[in-house]
PDB file of N, CA and C in Angstrom:
ATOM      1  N   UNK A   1     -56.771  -8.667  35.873  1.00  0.00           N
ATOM      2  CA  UNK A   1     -56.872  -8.919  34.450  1.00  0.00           C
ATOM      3  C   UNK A   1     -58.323  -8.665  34.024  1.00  0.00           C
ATOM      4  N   UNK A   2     -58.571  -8.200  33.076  1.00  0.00           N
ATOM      5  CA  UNK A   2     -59.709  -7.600  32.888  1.00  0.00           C
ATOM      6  C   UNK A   2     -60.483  -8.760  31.989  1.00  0.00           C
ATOM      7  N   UNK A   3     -61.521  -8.841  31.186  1.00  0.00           N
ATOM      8  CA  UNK A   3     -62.128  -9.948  30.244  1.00  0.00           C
ATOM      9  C   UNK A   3     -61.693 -10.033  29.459  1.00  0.00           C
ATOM     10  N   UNK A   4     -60.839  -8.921  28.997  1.00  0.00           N
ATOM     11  CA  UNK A   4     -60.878  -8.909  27.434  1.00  0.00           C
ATOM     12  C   UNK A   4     -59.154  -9.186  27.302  1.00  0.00           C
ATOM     13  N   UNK A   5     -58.644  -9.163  28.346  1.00  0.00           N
ATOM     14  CA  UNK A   5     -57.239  -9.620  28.304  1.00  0.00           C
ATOM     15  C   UNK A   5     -57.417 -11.072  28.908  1.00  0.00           C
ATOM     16  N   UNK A   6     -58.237 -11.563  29.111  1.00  0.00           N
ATOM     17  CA  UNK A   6     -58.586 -12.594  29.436  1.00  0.00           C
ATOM     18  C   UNK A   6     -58.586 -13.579  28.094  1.00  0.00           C
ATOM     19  N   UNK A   7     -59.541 -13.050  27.471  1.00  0.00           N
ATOM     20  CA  UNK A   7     -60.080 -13.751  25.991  1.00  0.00           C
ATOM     21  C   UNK A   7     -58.694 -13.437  25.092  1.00  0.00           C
ATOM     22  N   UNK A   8     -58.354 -12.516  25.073  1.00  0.00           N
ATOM     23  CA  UNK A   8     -56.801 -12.579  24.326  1.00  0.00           C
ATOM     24  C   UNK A   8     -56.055 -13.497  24.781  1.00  0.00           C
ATOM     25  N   UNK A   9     -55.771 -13.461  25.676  1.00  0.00           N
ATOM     26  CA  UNK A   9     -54.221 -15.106  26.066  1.00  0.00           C
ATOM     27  C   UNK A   9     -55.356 -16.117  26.309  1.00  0.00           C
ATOM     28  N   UNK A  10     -56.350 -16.421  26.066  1.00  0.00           N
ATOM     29  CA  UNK A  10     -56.800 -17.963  25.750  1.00  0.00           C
ATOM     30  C   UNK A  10     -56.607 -17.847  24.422  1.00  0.00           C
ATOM     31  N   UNK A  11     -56.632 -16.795  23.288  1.00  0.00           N
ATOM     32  CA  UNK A  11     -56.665 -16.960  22.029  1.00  0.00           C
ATOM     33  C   UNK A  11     -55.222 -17.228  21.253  1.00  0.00           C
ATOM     34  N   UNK A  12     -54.442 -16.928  21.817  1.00  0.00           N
ATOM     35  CA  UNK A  12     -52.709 -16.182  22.002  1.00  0.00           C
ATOM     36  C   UNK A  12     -52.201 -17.960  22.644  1.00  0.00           C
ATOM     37  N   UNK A  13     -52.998 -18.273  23.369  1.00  0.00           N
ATOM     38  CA  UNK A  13     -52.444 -19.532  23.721  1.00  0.00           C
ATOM     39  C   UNK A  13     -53.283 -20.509  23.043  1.00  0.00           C
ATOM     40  N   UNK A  14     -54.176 -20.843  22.146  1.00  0.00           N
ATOM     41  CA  UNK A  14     -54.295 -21.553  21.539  1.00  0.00           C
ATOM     42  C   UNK A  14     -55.414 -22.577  22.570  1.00  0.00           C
ATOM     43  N   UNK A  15     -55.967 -22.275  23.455  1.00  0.00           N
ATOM     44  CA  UNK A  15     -56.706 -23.039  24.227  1.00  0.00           C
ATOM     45  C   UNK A  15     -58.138 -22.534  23.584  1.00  0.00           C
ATOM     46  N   UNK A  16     -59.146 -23.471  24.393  1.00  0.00           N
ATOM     47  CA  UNK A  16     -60.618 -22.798  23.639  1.00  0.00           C
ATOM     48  C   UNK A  16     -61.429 -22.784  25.060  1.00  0.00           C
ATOM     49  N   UNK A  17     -62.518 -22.130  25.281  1.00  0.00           N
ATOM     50  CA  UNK A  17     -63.464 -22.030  26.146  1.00  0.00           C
ATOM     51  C   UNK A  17     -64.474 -22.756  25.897  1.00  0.00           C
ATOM     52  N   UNK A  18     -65.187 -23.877  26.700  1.00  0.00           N
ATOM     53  CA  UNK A  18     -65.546 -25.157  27.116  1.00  0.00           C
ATOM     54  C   UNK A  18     -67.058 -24.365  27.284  1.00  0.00           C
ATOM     55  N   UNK A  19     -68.420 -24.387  26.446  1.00  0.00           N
ATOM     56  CA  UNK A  19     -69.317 -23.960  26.846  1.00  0.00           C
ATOM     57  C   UNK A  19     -70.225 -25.148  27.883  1.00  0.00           C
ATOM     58  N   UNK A  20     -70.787 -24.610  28.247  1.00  0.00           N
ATOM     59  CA  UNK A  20     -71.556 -25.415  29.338  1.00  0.00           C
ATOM     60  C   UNK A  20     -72.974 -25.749  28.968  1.00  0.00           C
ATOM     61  N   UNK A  21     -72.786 -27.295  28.503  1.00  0.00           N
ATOM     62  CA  UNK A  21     -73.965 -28.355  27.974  1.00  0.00           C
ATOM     63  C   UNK A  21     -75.004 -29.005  28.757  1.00  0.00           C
ATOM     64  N   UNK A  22     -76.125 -29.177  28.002  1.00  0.00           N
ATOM     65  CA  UNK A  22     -77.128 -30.074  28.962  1.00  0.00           C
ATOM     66  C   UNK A  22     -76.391 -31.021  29.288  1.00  0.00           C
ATOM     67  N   UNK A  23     -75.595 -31.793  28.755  1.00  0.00           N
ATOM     68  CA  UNK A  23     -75.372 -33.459  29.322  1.00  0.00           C
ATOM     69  C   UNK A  23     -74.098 -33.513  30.454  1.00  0.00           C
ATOM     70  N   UNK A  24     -73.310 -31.840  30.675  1.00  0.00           N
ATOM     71  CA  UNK A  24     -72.573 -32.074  31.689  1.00  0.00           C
ATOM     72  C   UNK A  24     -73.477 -31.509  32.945  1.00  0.00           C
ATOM     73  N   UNK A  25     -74.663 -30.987  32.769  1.00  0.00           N
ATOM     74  CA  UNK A  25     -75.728 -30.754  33.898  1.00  0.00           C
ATOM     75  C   UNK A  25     -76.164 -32.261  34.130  1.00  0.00           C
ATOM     76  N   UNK A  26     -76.223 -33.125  33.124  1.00  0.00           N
ATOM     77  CA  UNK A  26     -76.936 -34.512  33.474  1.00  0.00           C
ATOM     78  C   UNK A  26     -76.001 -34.692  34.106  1.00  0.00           C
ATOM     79  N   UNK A  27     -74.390 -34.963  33.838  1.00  0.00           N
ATOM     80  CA  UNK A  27     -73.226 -35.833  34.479  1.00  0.00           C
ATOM     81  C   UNK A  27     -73.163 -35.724  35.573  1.00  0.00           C
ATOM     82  N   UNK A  28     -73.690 -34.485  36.344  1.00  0.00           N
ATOM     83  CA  UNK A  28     -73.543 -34.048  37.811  1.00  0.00           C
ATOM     84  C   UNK A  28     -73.697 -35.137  38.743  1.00  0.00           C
ATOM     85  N   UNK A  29     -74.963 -35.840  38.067  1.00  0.00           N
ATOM     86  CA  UNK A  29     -75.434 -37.454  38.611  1.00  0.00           C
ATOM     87  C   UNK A  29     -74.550 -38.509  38.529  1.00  0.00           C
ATOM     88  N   UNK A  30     -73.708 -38.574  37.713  1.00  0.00           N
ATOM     89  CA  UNK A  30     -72.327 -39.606  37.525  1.00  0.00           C
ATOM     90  C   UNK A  30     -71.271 -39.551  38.578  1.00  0.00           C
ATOM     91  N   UNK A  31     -71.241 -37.757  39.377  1.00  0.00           N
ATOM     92  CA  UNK A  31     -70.211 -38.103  40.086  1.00  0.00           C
ATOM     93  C   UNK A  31     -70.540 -38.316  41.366  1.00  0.00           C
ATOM     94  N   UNK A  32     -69.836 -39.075  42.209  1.00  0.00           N
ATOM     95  CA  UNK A  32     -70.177 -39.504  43.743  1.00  0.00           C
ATOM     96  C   UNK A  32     -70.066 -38.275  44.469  1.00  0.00           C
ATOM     97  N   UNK A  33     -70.565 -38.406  45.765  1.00  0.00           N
ATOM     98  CA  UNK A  33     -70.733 -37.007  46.700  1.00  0.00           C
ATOM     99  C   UNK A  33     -70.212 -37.714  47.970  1.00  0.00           C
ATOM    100  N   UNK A  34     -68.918 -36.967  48.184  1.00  0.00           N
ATOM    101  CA  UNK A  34     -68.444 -38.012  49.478  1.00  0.00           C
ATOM    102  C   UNK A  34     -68.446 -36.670  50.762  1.00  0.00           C
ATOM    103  N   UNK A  35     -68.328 -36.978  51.681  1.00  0.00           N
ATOM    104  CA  UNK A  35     -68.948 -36.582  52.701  1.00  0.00           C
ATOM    105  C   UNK A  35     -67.408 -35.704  53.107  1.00  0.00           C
ATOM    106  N   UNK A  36     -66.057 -35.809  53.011  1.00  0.00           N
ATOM    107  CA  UNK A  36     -65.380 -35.161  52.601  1.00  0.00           C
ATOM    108  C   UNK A  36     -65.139 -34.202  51.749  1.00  0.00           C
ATOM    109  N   UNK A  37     -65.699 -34.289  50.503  1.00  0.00           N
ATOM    110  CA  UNK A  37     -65.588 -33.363  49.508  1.00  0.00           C
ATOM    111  C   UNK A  37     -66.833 -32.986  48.930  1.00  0.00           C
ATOM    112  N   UNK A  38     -67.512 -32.154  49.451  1.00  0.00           N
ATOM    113  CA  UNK A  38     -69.150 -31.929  49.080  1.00  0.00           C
ATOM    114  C   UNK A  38     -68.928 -30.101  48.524  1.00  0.00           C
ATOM    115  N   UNK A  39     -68.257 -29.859  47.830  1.00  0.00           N
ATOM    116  CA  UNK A  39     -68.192 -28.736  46.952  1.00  0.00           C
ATOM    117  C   UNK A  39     -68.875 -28.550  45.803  1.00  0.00           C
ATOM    118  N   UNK A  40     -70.261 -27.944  45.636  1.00  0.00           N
ATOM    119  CA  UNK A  40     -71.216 -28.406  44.238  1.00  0.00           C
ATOM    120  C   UNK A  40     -70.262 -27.975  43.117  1.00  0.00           C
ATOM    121  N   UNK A  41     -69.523 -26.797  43.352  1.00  0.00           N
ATOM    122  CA  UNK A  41     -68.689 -26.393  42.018  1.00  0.00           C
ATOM    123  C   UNK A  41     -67.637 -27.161  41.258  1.00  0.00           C
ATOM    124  N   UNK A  42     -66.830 -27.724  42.618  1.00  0.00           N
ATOM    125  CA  UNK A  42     -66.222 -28.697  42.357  1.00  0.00           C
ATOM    126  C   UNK A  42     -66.524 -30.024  41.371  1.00  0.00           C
ATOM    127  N   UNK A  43     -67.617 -30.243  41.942  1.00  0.00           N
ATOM    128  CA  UNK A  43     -68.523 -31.480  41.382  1.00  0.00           C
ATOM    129  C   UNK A  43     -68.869 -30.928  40.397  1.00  0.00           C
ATOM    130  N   UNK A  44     -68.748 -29.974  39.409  1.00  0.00           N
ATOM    131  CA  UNK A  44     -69.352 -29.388  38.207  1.00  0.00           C
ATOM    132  C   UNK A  44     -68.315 -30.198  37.579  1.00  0.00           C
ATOM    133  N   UNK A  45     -67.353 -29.309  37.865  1.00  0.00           N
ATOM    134  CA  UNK A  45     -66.127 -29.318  37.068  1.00  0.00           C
ATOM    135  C   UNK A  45     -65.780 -31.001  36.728  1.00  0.00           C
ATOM    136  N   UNK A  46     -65.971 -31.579  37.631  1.00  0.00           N
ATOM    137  CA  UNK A  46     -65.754 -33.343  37.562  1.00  0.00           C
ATOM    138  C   UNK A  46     -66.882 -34.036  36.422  1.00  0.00           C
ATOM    139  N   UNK A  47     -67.816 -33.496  36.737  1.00  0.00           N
ATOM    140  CA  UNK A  47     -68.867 -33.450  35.892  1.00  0.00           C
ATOM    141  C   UNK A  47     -68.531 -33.387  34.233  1.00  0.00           C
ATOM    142  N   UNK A  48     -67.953 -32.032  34.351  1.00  0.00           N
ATOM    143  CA  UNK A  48     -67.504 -31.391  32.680  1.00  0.00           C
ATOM    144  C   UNK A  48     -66.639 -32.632  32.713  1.00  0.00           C
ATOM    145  N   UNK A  49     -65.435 -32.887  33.222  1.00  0.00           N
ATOM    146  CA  UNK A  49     -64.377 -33.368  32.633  1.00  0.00           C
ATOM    147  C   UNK A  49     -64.956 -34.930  32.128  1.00  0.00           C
ATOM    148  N   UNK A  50     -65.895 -35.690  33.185  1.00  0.00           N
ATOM    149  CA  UNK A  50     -66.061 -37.071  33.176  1.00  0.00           C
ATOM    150  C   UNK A  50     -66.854 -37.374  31.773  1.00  0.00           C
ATOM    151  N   UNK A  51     -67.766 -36.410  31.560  1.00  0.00           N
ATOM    152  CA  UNK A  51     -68.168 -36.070  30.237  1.00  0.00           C
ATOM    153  C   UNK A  51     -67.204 -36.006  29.323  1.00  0.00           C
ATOM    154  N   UNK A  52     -66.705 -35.019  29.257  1.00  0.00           N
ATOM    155  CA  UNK A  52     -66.267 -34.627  27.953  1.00  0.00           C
ATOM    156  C   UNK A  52     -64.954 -35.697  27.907  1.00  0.00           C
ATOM    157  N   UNK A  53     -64.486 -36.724  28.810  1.00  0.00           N
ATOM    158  CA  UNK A  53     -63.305 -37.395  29.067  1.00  0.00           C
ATOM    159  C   UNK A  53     -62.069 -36.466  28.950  1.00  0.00           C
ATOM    160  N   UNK A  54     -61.876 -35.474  29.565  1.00  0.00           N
ATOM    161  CA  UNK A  54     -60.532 -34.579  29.455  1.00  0.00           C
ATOM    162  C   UNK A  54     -60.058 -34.929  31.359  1.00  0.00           C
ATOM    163  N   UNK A  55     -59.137 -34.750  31.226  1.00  0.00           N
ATOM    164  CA  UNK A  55     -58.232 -34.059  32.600  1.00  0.00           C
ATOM    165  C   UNK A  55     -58.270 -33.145  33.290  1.00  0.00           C
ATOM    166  N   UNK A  56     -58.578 -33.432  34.759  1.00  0.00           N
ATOM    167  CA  UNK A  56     -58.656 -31.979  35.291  1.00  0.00           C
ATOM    168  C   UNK A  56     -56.994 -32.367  35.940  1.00  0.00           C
ATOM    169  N   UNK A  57     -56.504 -30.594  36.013  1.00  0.00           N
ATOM    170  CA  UNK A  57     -55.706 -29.973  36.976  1.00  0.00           C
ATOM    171  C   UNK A  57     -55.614 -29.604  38.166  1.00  0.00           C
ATOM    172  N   UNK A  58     -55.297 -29.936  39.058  1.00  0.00           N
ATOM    173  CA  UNK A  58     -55.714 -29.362  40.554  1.00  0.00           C
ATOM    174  C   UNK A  58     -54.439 -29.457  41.332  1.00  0.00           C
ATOM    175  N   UNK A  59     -54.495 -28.507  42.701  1.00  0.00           N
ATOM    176  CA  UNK A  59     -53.928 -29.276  43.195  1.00  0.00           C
ATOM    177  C   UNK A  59     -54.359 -29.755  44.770  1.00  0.00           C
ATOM    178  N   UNK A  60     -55.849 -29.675  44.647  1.00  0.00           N
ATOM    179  CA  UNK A  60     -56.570 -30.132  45.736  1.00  0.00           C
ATOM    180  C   UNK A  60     -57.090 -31.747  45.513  1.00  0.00           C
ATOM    181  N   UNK A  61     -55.836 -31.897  46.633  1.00  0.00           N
ATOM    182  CA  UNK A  61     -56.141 -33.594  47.077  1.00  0.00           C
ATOM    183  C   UNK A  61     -57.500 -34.391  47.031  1.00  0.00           C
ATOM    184  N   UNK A  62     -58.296 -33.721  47.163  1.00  0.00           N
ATOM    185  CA  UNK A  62     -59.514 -34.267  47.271  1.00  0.00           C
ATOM    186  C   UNK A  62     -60.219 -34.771  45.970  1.00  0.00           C
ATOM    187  N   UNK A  63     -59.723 -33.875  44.941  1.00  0.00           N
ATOM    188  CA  UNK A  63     -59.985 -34.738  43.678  1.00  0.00           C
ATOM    189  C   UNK A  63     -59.926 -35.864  43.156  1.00  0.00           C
ATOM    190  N   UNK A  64     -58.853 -36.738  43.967  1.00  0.00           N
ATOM    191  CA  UNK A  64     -57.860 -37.887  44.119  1.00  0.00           C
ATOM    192  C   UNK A  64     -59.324 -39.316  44.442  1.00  0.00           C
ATOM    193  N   UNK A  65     -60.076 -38.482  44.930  1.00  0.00           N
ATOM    194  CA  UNK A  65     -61.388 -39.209  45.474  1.00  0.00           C
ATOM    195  C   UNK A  65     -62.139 -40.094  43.899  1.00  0.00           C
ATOM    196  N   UNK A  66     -61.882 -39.669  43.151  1.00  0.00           N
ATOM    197  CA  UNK A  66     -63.236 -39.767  41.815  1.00  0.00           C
ATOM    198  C   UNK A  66     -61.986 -40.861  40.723  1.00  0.00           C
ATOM    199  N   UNK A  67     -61.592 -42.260  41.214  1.00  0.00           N
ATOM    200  CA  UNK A  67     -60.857 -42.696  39.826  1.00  0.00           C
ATOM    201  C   UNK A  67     -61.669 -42.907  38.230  1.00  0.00           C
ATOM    202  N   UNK A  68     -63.321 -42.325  38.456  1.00  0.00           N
ATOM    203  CA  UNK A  68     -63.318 -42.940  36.619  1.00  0.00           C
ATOM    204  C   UNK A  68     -62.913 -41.393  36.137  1.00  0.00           C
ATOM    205  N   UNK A  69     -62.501 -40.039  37.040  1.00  0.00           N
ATOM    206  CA  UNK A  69     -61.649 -39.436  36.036  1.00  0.00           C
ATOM    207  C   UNK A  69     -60.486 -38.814  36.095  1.00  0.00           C
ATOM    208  N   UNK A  70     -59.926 -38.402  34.915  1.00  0.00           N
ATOM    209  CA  UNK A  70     -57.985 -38.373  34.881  1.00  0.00           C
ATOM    210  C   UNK A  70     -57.509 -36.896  35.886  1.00  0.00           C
ATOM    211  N   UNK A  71     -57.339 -37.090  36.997  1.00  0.00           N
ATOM    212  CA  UNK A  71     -56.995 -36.058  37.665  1.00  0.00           C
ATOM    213  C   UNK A  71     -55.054 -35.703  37.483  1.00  0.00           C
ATOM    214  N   UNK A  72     -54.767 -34.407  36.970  1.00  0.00           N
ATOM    215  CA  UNK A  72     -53.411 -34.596  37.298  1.00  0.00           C
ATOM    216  C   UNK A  72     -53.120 -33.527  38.476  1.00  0.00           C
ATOM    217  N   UNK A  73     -52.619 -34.397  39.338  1.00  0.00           N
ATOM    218  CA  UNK A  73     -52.474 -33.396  40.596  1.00  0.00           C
ATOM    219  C   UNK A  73     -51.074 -32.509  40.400  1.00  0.00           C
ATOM    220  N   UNK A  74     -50.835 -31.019  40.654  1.00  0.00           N
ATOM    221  CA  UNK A  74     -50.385 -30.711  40.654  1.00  0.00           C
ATOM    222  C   UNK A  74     -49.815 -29.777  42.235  1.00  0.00           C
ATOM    223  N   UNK A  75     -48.723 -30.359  42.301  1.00  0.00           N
ATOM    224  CA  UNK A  75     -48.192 -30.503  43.747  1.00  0.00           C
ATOM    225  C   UNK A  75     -46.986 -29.073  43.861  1.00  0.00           C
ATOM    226  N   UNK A  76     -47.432 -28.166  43.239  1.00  0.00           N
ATOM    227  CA  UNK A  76     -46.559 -26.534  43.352  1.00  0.00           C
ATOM    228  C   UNK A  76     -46.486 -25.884  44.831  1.00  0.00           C
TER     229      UNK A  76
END
């Protein structure tokens, strides 16, 4: 899929693209670093969500680790 068919079905689906803020670079510090799950990207993303209070999707168990945020695991 190329970018620009990319940016069409986020637009086509009504979703929006999440720019990336100083205060979810601060949040990085909010989330725990467990010795199991030490993925910095990962920990972004936990970051964005714990911030912005949204839901992440996954379906890596390890997310399951972080309860102050709404993980919905998806078990496909």
């Amino acid at each position: 899929m190329t970018h620009e068919e990319l940016v069409g079905n986020i637009k086509i689906s009504e979703y929006s693209v999440l720019q990336i803020e100083d205060y979810h670079i601060s949040a990085y510090q909010e989330v725990a670093l467990f010795s199991e799950h030490r993925d910095p990207f990962d920990r972004f993303l936990l970051a964005t969500s714990f911030s912005e209070k949204i839901p992440i999707i996954t379906s890596d168990e390890k997310f399951m680790l972080y309860p102050k945020i709404q993980i919905i695991l998806n078990r496909l």
